[in-house]
C-alpha atoms as a PDB file:
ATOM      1  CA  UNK A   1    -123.812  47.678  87.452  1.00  0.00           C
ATOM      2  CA  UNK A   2    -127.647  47.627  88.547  1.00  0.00           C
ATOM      3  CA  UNK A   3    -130.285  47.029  86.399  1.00  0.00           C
ATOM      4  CA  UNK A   4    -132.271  50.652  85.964  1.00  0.00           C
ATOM      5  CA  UNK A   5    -135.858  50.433  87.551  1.00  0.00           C
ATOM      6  CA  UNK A   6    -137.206  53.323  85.168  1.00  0.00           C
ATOM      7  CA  UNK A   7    -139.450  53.100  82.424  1.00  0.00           C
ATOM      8  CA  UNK A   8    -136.774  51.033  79.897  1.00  0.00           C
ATOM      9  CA  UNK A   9    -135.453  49.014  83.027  1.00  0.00           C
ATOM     10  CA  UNK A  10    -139.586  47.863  83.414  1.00  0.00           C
ATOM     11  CA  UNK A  11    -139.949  47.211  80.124  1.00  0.00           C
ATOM     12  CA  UNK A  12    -136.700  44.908  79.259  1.00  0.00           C
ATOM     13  CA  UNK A  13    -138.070  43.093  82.372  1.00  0.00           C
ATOM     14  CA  UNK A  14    -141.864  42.419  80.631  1.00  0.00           C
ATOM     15  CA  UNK A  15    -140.275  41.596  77.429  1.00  0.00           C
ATOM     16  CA  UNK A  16    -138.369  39.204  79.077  1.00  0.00           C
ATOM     17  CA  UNK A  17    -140.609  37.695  81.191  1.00  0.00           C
ATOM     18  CA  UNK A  18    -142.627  37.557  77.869  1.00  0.00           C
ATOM     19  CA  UNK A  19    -140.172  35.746  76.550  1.00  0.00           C
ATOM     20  CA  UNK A  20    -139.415  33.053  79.335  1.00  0.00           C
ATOM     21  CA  UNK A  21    -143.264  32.491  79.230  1.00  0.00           C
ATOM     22  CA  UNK A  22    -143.322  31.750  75.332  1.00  0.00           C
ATOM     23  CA  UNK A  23    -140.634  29.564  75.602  1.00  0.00           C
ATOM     24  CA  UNK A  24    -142.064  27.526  78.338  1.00  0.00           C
ATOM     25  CA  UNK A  25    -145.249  27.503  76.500  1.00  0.00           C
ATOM     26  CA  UNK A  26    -143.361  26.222  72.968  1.00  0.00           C
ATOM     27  CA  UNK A  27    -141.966  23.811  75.106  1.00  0.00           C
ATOM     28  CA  UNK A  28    -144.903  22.370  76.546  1.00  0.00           C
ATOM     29  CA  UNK A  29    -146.116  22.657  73.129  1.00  0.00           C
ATOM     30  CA  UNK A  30    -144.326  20.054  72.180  1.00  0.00           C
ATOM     31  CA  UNK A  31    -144.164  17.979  75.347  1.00  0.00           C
ATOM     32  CA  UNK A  32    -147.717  17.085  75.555  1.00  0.00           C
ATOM     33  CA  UNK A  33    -147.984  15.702  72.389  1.00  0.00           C
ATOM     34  CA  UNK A  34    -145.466  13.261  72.910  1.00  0.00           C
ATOM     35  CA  UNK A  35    -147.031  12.275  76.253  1.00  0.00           C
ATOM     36  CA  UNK A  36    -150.237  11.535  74.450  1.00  0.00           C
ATOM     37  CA  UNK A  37    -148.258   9.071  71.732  1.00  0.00           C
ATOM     38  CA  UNK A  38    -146.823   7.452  74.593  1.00  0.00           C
ATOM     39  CA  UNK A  39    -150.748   6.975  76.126  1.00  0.00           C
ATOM     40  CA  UNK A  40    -151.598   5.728  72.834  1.00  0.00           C
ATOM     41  CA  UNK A  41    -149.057   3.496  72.581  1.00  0.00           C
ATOM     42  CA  UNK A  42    -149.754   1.788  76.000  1.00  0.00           C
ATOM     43  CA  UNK A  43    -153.290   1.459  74.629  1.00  0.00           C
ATOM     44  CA  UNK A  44    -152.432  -0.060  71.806  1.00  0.00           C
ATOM     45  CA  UNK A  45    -150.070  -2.642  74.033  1.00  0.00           C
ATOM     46  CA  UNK A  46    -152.359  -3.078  76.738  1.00  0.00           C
ATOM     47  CA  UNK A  47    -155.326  -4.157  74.765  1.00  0.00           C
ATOM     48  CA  UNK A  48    -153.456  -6.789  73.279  1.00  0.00           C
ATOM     49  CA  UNK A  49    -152.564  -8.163  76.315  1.00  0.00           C
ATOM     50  CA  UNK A  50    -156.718  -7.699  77.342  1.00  0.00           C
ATOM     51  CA  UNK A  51    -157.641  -9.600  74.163  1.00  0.00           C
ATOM     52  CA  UNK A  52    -155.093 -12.582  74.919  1.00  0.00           C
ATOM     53  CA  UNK A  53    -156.446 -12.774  78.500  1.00  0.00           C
ATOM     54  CA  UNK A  54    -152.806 -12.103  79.844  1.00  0.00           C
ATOM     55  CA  UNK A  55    -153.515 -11.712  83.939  1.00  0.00           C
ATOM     56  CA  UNK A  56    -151.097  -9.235  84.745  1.00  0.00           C
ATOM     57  CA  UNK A  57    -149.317  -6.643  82.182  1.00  0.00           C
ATOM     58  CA  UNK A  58    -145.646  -7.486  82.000  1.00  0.00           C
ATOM     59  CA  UNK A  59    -142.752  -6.286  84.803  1.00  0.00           C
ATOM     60  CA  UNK A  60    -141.452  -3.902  81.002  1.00  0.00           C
ATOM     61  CA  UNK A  61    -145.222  -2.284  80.862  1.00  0.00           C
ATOM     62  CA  UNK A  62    -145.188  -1.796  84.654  1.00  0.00           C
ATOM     63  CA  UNK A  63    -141.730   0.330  84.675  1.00  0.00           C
ATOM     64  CA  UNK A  64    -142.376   1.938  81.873  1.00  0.00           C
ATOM     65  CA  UNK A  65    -146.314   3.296  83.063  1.00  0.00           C
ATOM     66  CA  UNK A  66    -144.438   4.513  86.349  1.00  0.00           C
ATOM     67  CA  UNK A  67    -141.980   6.212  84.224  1.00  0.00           C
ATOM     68  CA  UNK A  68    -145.069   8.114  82.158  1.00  0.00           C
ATOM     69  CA  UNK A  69    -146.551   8.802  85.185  1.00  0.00           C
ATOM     70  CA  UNK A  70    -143.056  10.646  86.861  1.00  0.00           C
ATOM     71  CA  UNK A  71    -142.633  12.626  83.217  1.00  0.00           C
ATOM     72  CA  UNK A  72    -146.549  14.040  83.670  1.00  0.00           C
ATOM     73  CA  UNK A  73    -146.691  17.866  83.927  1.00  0.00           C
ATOM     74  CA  UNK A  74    -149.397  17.218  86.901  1.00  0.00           C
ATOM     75  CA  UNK A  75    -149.360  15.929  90.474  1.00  0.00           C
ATOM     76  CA  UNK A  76    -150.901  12.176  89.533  1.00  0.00           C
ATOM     77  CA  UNK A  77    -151.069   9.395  92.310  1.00  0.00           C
ATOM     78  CA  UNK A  78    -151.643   5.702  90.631  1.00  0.00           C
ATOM     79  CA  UNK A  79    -153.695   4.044  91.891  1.00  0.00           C
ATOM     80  CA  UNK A  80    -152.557   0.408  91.111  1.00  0.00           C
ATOM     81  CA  UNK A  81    -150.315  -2.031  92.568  1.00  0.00           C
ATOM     82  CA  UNK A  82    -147.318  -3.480  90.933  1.00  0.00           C
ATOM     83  CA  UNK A  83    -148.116  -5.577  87.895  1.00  0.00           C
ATOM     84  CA  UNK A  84    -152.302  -4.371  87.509  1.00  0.00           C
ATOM     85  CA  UNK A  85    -154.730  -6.432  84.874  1.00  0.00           C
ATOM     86  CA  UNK A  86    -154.505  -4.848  81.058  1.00  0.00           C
ATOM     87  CA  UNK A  87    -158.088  -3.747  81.953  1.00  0.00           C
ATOM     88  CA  UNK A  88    -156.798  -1.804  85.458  1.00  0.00           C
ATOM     89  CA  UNK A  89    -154.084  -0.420  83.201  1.00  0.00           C
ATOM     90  CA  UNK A  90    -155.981   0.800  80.502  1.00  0.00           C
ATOM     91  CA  UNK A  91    -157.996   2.874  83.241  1.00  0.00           C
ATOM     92  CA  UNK A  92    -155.620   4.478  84.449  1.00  0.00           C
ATOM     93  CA  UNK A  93    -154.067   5.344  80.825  1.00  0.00           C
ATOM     94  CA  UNK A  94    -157.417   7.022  80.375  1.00  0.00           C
ATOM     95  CA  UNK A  95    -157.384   8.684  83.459  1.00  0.00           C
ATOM     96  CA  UNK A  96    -153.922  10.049  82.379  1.00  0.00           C
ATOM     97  CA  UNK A  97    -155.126  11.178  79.013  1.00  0.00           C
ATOM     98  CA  UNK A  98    -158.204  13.105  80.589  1.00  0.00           C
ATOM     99  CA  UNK A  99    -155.785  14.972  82.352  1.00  0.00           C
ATOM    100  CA  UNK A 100    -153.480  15.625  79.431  1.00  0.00           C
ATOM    101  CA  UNK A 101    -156.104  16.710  76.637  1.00  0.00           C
ATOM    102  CA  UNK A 102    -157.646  19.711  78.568  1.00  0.00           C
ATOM    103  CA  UNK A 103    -153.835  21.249  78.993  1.00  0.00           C
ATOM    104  CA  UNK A 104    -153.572  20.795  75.117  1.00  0.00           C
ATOM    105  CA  UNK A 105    -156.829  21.987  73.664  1.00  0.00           C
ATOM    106  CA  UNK A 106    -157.074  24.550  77.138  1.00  0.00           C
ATOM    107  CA  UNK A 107    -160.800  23.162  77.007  1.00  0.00           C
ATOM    108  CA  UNK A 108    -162.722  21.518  79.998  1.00  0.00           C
ATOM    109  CA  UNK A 109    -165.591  19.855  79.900  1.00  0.00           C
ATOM    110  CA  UNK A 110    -167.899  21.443  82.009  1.00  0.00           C
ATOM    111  CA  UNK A 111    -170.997  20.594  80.593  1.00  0.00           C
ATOM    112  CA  UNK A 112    -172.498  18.991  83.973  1.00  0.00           C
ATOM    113  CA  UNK A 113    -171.435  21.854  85.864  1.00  0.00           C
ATOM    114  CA  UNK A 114    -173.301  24.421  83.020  1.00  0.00           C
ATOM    115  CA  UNK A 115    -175.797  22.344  81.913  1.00  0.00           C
ATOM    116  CA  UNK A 116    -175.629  23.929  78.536  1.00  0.00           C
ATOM    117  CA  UNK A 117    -173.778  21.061  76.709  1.00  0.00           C
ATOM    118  CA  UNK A 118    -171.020  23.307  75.054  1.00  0.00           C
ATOM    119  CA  UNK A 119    -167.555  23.650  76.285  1.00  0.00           C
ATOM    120  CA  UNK A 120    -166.271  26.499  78.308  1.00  0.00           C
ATOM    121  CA  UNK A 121    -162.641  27.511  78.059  1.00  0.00           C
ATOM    122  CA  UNK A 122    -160.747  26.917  81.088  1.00  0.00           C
ATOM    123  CA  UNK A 123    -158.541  29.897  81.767  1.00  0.00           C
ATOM    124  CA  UNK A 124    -158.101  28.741  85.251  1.00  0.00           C
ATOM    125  CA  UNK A 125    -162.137  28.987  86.413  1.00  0.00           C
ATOM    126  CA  UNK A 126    -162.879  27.512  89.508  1.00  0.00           C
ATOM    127  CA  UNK A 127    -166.826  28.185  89.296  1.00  0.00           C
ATOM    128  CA  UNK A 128    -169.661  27.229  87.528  1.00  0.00           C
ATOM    129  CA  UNK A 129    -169.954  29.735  84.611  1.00  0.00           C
ATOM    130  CA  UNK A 130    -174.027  30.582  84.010  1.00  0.00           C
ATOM    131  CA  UNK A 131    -175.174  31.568  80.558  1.00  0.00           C
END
């Protein structure tokens, strides 16, 4: 049997496209998070290695970066080679981060773009907002 296209088919259809959206949303919710811990962790780990002068990070820490950066919820090219310095890795962990924490808070910094030194909500802006 079709589904009816009047007024109670339409709305079944919002409220569960509502619903498909929250639960993708709850589930981000709690994937981003754990991203971040896994950032902090290779932080943690990498300036270790920086204060020991280790040269390269270990084959483990390589694997295991190229496996954070296939799990990120964003297109991300590294731009490293194989085993990088603790100090090349730690760069690119922040670069990671930077793109995490504005899909948690849903803040960008914009403040060179405004001039205005506050923070402007992204909700998907692509322009300069003036005050």
């Amino acid at each position: 049997m079709g589904e009816k296209k009047g007024p109670l088919g339409l709305a079944c259809q919002e409220i569960r496209i509502a619903i498909d959206r929250f639960a993708s949303d709850q589930r981000r919710g709690r994937r981003l998070p754990s991203l971040i811990a896994r950032t902090d962790h290779f932080l943690a780990e990498l300036e270790t290695l920086n204060l020991r002068k280790v040269r390269r990070i270990p084959w483990r820490l390589s694997w295991e970066l190229v496996g954070l950066v296939g799990d990120l919820p964003f297109e991300y090219v590294a731009p490293l080679r194989q085993r990088p310095s603790p100090t090349a890795a730690i760069d690119l962990v922040f670069d990671i981060q930077q793109g995490l924490f504005p899909m948690i808070t849903g803040f960008s910094d914009r403040r060179a773009c405004t001039g205005s030194g506050q923070l402007i909500r992204d909700e998907g802006v692509s322009s300069c907002l003036s005050s």
